[in-house]
N, C-alpha and C. Protein backbone atom coordinates (compact mmCIF):
# COMPACT_ATOMS: atom_id res chain seq x y z
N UNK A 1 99.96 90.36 121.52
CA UNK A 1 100.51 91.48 120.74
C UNK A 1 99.62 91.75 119.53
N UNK A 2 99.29 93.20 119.44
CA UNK A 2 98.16 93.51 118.37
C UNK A 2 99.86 94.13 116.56
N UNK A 3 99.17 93.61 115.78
CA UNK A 3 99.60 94.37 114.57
C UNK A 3 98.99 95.50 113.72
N UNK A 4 99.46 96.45 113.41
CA UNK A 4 98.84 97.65 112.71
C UNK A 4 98.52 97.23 111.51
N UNK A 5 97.15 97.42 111.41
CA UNK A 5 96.42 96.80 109.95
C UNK A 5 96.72 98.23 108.96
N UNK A 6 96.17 99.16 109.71
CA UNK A 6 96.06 100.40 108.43
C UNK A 6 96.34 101.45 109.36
N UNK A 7 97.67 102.43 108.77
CA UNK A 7 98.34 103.06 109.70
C UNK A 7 96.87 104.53 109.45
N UNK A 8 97.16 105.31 110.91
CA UNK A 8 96.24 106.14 111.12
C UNK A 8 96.13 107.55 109.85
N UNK A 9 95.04 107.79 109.77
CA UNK A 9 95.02 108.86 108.70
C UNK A 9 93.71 109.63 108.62
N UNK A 10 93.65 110.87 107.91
CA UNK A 10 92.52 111.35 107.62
C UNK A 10 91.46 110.32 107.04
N UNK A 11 90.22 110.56 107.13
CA UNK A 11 89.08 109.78 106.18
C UNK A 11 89.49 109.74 104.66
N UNK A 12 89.50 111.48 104.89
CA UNK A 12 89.44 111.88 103.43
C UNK A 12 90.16 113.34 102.92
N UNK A 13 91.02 113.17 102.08
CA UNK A 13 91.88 114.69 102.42
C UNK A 13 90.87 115.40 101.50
N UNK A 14 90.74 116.78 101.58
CA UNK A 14 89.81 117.55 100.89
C UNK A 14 90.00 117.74 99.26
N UNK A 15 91.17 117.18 98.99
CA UNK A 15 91.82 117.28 97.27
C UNK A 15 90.86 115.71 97.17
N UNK A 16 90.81 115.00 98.06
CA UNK A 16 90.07 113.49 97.73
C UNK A 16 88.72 113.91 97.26
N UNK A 17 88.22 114.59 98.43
CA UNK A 17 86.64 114.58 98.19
C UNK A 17 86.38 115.96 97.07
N UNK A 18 87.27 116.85 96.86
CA UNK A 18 86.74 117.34 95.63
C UNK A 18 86.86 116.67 94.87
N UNK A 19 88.04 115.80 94.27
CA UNK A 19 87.84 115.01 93.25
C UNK A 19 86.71 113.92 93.13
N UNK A 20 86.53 113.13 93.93
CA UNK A 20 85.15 112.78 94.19
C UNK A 20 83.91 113.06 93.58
N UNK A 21 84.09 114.63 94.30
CA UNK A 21 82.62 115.42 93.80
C UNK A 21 82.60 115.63 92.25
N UNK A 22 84.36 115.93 91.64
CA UNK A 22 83.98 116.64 90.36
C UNK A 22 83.84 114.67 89.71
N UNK A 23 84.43 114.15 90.24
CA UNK A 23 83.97 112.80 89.08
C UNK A 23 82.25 112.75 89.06
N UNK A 24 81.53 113.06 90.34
CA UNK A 24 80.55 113.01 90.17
C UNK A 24 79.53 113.54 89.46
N UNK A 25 80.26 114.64 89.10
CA UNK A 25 79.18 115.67 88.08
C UNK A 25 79.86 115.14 87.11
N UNK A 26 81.30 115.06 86.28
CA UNK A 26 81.42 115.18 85.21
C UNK A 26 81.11 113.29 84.32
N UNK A 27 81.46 112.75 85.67
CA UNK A 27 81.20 111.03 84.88
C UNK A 27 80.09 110.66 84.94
N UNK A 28 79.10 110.24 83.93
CA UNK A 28 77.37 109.41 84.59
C UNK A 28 77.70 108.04 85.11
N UNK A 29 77.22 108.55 86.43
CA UNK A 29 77.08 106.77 87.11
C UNK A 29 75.74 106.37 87.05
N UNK A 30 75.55 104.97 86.32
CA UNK A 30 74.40 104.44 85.91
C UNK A 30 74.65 103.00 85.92
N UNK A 31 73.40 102.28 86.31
CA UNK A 31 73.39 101.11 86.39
C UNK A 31 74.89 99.99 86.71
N UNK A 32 75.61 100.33 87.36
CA UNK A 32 76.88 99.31 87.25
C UNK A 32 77.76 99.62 86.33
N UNK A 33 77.55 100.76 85.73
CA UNK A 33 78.52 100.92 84.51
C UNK A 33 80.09 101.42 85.50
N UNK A 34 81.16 101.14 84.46
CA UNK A 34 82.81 101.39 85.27
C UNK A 34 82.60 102.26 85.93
N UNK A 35 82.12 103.73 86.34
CA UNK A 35 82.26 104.79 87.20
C UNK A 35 81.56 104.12 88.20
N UNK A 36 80.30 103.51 87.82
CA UNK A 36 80.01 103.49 88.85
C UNK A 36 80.66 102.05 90.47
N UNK A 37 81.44 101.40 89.29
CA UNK A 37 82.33 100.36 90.48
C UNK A 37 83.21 101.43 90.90
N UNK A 38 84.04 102.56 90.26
CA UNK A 38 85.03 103.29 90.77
C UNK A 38 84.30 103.66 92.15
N UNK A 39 83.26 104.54 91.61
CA UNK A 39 82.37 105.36 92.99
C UNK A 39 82.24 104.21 94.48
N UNK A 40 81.89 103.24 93.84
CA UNK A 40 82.12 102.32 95.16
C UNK A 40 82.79 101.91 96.09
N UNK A 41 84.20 102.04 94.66
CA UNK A 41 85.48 101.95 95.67
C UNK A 41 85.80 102.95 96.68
N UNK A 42 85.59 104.10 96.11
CA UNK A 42 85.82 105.34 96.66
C UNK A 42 85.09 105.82 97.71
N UNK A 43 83.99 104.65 98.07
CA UNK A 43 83.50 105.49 99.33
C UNK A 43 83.72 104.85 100.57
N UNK A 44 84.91 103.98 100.43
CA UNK A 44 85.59 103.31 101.51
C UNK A 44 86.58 104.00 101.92
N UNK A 45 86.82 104.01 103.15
CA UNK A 45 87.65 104.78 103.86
C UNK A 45 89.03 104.43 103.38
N UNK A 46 90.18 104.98 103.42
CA UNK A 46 91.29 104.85 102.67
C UNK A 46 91.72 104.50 101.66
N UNK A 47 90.35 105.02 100.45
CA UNK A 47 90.62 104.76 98.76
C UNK A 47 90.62 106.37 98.41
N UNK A 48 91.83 106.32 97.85
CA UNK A 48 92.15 107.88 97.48
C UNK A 48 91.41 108.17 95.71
N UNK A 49 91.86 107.15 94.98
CA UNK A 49 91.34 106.68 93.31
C UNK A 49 91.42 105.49 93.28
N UNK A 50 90.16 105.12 92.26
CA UNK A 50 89.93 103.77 91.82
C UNK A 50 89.72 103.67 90.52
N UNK A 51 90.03 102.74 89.85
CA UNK A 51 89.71 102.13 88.47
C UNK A 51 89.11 101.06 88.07
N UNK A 52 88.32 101.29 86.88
CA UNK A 52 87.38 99.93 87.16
C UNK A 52 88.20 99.84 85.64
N UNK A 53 88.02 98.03 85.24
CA UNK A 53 88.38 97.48 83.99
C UNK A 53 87.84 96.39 83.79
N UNK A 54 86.16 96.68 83.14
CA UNK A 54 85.18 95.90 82.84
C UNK A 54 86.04 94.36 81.70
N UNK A 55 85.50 93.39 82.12
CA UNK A 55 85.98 91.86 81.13
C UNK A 55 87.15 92.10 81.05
N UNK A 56 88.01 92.50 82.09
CA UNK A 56 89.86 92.22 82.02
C UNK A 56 89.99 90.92 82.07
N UNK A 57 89.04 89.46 82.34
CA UNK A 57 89.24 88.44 82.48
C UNK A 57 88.21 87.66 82.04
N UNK A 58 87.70 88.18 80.59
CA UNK A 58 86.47 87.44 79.86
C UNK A 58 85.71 88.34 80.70
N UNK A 59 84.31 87.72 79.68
CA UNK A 59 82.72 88.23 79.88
C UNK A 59 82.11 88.32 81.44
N UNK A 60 81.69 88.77 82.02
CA UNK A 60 81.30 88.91 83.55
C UNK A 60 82.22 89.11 84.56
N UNK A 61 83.27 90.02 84.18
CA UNK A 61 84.66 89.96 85.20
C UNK A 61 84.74 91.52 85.17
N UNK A 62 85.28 92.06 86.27
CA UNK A 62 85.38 93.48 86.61
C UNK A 62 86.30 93.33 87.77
N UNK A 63 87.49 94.28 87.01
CA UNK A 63 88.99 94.22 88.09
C UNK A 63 88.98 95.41 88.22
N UNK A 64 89.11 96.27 89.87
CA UNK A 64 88.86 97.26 90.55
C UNK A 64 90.57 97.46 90.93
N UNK A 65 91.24 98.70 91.08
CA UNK A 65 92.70 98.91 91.15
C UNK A 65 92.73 100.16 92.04
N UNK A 66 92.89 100.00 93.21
CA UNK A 66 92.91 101.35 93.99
C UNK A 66 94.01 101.85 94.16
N UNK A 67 94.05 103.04 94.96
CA UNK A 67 95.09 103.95 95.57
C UNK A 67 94.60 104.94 96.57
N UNK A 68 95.83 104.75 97.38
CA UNK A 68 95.31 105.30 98.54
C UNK A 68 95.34 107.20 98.83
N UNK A 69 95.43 107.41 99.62
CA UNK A 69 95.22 109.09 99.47
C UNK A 69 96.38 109.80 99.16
N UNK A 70 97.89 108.86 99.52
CA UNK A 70 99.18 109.22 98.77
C UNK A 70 99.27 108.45 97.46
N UNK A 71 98.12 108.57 96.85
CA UNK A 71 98.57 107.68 95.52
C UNK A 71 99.46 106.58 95.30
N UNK A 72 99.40 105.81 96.32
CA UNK A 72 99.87 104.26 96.74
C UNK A 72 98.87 103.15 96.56
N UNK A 73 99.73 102.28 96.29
CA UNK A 73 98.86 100.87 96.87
C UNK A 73 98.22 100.81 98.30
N UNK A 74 96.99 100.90 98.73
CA UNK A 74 96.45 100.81 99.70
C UNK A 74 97.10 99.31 101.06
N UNK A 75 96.69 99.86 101.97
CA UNK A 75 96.86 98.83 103.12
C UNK A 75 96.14 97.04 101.93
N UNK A 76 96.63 96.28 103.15
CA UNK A 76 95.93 95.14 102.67
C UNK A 76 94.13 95.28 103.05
N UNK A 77 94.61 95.86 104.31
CA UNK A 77 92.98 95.63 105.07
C UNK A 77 92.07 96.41 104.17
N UNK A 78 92.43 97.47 103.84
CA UNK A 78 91.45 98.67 102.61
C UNK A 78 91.35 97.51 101.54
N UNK A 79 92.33 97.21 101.16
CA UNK A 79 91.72 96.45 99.49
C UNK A 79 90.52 95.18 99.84
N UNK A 80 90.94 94.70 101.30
CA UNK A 80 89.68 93.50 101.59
C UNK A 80 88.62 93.95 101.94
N UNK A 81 88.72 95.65 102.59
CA UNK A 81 87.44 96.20 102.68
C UNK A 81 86.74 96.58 101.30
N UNK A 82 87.43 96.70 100.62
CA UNK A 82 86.64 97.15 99.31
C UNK A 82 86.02 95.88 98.82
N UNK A 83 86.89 94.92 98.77
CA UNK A 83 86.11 93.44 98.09
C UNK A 83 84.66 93.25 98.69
N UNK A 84 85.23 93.40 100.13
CA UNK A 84 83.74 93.32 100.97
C UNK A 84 82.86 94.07 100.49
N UNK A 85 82.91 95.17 100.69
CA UNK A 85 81.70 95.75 100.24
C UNK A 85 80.64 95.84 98.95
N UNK A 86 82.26 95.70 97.45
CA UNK A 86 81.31 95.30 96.09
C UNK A 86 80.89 93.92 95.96
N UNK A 87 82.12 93.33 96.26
CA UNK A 87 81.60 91.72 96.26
C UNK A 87 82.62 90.43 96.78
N UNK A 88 81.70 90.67 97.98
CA UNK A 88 82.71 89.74 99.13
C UNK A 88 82.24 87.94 98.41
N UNK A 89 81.36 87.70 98.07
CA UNK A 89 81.38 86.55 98.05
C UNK A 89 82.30 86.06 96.38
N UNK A 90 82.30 86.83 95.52
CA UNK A 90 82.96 86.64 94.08
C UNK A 90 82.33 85.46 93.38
N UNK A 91 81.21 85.40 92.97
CA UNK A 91 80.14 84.12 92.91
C UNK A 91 79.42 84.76 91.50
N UNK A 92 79.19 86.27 91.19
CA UNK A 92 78.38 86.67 90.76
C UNK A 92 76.70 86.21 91.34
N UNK A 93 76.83 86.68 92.79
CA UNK A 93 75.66 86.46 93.19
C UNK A 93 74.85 87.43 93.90
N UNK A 94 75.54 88.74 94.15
CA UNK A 94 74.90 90.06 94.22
C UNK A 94 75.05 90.07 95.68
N UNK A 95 75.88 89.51 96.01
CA UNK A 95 75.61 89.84 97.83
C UNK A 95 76.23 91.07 98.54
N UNK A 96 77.10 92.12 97.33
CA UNK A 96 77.72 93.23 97.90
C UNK A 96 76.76 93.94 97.31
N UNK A 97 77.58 95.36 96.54
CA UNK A 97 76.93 96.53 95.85
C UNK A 97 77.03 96.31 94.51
N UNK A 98 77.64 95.49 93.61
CA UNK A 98 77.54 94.75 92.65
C UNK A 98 76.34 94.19 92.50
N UNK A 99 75.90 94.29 91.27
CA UNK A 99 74.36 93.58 90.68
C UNK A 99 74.90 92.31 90.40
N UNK A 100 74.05 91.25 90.20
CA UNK A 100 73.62 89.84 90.35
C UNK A 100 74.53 89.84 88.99
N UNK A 101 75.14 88.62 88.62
CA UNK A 101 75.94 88.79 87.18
C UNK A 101 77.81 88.37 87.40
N UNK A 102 78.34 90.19 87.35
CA UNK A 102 79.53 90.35 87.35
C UNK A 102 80.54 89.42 88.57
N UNK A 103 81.29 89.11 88.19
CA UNK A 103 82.49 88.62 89.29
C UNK A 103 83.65 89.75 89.25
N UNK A 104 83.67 90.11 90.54
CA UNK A 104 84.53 91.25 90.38
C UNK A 104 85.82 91.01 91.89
N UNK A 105 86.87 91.55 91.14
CA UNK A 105 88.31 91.17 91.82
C UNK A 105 88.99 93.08 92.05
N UNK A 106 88.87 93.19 93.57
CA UNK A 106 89.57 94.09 93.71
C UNK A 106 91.19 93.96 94.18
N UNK A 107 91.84 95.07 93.82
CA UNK A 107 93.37 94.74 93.64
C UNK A 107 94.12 95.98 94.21
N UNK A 108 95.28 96.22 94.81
CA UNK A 108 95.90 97.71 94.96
C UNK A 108 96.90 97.50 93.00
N UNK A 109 96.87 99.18 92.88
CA UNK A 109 97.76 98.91 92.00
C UNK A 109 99.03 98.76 91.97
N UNK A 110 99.85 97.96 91.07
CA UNK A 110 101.27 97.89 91.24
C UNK A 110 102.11 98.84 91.16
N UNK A 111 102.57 99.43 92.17
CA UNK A 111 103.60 100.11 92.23
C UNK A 111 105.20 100.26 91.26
N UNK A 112 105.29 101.07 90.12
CA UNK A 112 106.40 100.84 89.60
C UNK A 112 107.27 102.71 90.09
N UNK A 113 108.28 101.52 90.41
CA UNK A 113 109.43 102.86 90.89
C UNK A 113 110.02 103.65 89.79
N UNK A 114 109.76 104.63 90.01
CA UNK A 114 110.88 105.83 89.13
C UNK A 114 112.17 106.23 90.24
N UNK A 115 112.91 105.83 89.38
CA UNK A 115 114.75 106.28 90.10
C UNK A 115 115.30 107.09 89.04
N UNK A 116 115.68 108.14 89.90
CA UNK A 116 116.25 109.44 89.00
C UNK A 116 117.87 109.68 89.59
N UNK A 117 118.75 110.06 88.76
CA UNK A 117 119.83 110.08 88.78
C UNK A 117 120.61 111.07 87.92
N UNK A 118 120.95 112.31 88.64
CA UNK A 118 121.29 113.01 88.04
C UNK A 118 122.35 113.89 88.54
N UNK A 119 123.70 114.66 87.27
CA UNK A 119 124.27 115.44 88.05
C UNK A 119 123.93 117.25 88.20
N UNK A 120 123.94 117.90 89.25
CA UNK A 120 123.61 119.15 89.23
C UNK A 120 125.04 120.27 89.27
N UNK A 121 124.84 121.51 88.81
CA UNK A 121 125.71 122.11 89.58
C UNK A 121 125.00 123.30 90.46
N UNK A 122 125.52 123.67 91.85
CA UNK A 122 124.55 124.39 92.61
C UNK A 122 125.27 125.58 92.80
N UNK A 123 124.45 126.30 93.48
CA UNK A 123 125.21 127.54 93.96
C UNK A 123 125.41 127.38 95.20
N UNK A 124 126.37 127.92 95.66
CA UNK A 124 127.05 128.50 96.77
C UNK A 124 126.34 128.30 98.13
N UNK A 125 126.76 127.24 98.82
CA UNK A 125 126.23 127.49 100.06
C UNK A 125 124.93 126.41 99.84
N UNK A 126 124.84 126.11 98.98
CA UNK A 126 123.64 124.59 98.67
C UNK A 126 124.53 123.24 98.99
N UNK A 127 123.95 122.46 99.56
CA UNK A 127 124.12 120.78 99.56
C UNK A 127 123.49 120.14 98.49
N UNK A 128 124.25 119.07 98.15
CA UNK A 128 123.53 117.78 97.83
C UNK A 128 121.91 117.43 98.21
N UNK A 129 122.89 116.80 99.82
CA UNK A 129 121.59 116.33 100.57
C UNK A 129 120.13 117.40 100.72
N UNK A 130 120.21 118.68 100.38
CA UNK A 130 119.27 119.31 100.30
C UNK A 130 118.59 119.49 99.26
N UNK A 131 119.54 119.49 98.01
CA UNK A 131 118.65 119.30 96.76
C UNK A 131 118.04 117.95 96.51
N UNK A 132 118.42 116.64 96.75
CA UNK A 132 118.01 115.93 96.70
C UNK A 132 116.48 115.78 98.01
N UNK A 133 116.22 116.22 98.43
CA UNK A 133 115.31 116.07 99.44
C UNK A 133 114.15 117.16 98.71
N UNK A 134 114.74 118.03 97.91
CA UNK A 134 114.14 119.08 97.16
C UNK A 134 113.15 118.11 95.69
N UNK A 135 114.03 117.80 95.42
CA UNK A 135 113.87 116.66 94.14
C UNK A 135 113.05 115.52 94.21
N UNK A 136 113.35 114.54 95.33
CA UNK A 136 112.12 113.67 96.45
C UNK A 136 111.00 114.64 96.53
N UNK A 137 110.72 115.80 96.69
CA UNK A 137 109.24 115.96 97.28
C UNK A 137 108.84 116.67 95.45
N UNK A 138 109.47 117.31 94.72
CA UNK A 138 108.68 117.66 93.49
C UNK A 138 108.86 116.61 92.52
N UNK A 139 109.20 115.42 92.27
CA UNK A 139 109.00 114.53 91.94
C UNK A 139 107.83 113.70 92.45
N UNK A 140 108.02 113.45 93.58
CA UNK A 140 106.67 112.87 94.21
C UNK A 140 105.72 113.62 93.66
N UNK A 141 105.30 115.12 94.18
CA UNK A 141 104.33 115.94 93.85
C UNK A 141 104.06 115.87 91.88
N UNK A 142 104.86 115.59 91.35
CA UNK A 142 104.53 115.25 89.77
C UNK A 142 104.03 113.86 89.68
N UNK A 143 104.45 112.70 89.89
CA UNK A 143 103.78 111.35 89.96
C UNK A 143 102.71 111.02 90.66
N UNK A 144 102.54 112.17 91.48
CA UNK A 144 100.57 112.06 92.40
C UNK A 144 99.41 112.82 91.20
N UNK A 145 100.51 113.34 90.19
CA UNK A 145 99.53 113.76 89.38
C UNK A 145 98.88 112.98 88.46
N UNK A 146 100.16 112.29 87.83
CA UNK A 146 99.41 111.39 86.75
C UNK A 146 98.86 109.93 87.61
N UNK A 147 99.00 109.66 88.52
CA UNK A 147 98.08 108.43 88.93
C UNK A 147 97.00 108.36 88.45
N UNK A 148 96.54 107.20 87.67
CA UNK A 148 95.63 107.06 87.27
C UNK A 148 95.19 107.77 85.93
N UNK A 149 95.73 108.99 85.43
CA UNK A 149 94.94 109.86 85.01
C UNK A 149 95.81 110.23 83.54
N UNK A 150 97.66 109.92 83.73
CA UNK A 150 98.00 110.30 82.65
C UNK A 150 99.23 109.04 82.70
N UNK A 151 99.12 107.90 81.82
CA UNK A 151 100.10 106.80 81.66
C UNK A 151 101.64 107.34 81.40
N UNK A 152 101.77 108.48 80.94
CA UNK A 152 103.24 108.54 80.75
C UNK A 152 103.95 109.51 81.60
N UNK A 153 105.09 108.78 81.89
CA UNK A 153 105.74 109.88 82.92
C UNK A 153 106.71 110.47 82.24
N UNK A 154 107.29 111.77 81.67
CA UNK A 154 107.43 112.57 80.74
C UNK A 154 109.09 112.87 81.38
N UNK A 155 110.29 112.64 80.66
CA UNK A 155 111.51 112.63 81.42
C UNK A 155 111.58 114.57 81.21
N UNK A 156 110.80 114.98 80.58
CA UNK A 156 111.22 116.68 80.43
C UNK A 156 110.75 117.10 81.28
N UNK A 157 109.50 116.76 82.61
CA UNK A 157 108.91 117.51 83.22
C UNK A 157 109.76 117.36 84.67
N UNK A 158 110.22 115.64 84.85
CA UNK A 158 111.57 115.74 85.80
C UNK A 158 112.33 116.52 85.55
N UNK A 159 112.84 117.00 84.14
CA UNK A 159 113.77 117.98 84.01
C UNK A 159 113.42 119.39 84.75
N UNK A 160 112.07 119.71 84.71
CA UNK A 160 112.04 120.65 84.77
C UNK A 160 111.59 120.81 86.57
N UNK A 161 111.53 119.53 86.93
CA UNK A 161 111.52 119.87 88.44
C UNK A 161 112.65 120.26 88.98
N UNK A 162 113.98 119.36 88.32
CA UNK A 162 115.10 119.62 89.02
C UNK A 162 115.56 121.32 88.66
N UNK A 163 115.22 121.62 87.36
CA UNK A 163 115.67 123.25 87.54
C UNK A 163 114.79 124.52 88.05
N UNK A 164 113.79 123.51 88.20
CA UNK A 164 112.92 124.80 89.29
C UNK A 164 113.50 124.63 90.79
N UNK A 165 114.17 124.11 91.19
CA UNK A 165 115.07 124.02 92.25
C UNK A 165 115.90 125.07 92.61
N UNK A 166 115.77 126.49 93.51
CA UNK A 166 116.57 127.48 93.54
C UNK A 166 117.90 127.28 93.31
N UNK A 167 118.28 126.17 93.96
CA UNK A 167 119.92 125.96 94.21
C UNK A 167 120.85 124.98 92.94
N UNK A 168 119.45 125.11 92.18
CA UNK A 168 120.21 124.25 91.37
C UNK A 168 120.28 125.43 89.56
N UNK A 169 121.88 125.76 89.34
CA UNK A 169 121.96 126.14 88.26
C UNK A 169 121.71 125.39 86.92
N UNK A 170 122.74 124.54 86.78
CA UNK A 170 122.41 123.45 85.40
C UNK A 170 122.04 122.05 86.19
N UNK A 171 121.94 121.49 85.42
CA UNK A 171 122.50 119.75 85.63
C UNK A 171 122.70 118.92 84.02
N UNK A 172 123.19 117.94 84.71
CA UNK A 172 123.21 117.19 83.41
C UNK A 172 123.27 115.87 83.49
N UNK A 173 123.24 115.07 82.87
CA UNK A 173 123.55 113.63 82.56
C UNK A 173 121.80 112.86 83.25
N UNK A 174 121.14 113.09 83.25
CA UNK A 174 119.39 113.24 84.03
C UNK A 174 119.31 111.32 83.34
N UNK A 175 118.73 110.49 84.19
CA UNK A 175 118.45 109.61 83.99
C UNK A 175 117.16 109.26 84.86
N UNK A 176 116.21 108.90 84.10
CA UNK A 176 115.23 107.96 84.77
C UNK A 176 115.04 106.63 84.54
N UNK A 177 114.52 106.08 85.17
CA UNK A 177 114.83 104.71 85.53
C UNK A 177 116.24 104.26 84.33
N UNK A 178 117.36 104.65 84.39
CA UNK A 178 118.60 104.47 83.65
C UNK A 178 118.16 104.93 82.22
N UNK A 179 117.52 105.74 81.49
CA UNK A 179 117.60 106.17 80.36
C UNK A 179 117.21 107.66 80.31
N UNK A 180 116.48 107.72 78.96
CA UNK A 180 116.32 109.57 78.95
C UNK A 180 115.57 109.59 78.10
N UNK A 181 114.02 108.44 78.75
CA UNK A 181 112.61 108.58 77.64
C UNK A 181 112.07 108.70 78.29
N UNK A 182 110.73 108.92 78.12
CA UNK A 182 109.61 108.89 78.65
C UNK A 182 109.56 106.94 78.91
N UNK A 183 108.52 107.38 80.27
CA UNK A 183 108.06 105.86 80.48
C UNK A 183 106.63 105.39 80.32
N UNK A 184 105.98 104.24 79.65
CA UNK A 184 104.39 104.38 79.74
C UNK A 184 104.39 103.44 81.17
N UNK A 185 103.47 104.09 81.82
CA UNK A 185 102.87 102.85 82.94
C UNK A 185 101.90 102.26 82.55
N UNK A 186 101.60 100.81 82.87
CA UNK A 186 100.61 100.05 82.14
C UNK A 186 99.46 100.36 83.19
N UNK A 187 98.54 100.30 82.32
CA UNK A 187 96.73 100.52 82.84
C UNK A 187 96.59 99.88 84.49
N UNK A 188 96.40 100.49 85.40
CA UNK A 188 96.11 99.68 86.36
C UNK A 188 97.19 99.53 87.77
N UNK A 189 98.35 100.61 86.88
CA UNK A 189 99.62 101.13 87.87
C UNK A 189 100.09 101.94 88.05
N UNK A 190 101.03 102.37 88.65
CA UNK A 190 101.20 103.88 89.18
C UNK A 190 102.39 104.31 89.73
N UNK A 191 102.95 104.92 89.10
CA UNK A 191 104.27 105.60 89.11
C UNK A 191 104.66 105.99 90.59
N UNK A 192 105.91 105.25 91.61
CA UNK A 192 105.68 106.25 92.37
C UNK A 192 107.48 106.60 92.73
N UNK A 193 107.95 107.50 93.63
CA UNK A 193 109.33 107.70 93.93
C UNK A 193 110.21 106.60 93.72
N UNK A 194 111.25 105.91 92.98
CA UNK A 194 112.14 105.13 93.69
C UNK A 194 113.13 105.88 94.22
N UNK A 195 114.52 105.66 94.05
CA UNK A 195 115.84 106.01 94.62
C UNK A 195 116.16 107.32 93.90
N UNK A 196 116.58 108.74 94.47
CA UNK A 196 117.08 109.49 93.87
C UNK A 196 118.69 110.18 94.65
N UNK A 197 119.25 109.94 93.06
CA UNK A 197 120.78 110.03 93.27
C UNK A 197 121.58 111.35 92.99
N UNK A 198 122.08 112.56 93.38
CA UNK A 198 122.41 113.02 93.17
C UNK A 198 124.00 113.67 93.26
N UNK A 199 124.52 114.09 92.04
CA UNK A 199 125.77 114.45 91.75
C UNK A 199 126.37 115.44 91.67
């Protein structure tokens, strides 16, 4: 009996490889510097974004944090392909794409759940179960944004997903992860759907 290492997918979705391209013009990759471990990560098949975080573990250490093309923690097999390729042996001995020196540890990032909970009132002829399925995909579509790129997840802009929702007139009582702040995600993680409850 075979097990599915890395479920089937595009290489590369075309929002991947423009971003790609524009990191490439707008970041200088030079000598080993952080873009350029990101760029490395990124040219492995099922790394959507990467982060590099030069001496996260003292002098000669470089911790690599991917995500996959849904702005997830990657398969296991992607994160061991990436080690492989910058630096399978972790020796600081140059046997990947890493220069002679650095010890470098690649990682998926940790996943922290956002659970939203809120009551709506709808119009006529709307469900629940439909606004909430409404709410699941523009929520998602807001937390693929800041991956990587913006640490705080902003409880006004959930607000404002749920009332861009045709069917939804007001709501009220809006909770994310049980309060009504903003959340910071720490360096190296990434916001993604938890449970959404609706009332």
């Amino acid at each position: 009996m075979t097990n599915l290492l890395v479920p089937g997918e595009d290489e590369e979705t075309d929002q991947a490889l423009y971003d790609r391209y524009q990191d490439k013009v707008s970041r200088p990759v030079t000598s080993a510097n952080k873009y350029q471990y990101e760029l490395w990560a990124r040219e492995n098949s099922g790394v959507g974004k990467a982060k590099a975080f030069p001496l996260w573990d003292g002098p000669g250490t470089v911790k690599v944090a991917l995500l996959n093309n849904e702005m997830q923690t990657p398969a296991e097999a992607v994160i061991e392909a990436v080690q492989e390729y910058i630096d399978p042996t972790q020796d600081g001995m140059g046997e990947g794409a890493a220069p002679i020196g650095p010890v470098v540890t690649v990682v998926g990032a940790e996943e922290v759940p956002i659970d939203v909970e809120v009551q709506v009132t709808l119009a006529s002829g709307s469900t629940y179960e439909g606004v909430k399925t409404l709410i699941e995909t523009g929520v998602t579509a807001y937390l693929k944004e800041l991956a990587f790129a913006d640490p705080l997840v902003r409880w006004t802009r959930i607000a404002n997903v749920i009332l861009d929702i045709p069917p939804v007139i007001d709501y009220s009582d809006l909770l994310v992860n049980g309060g009504m702040s903003n959340l910071e995600i720490t360096p190296g993680a990434v916001a993604v759907l938890g449970t959404v409850k609706v009332t």
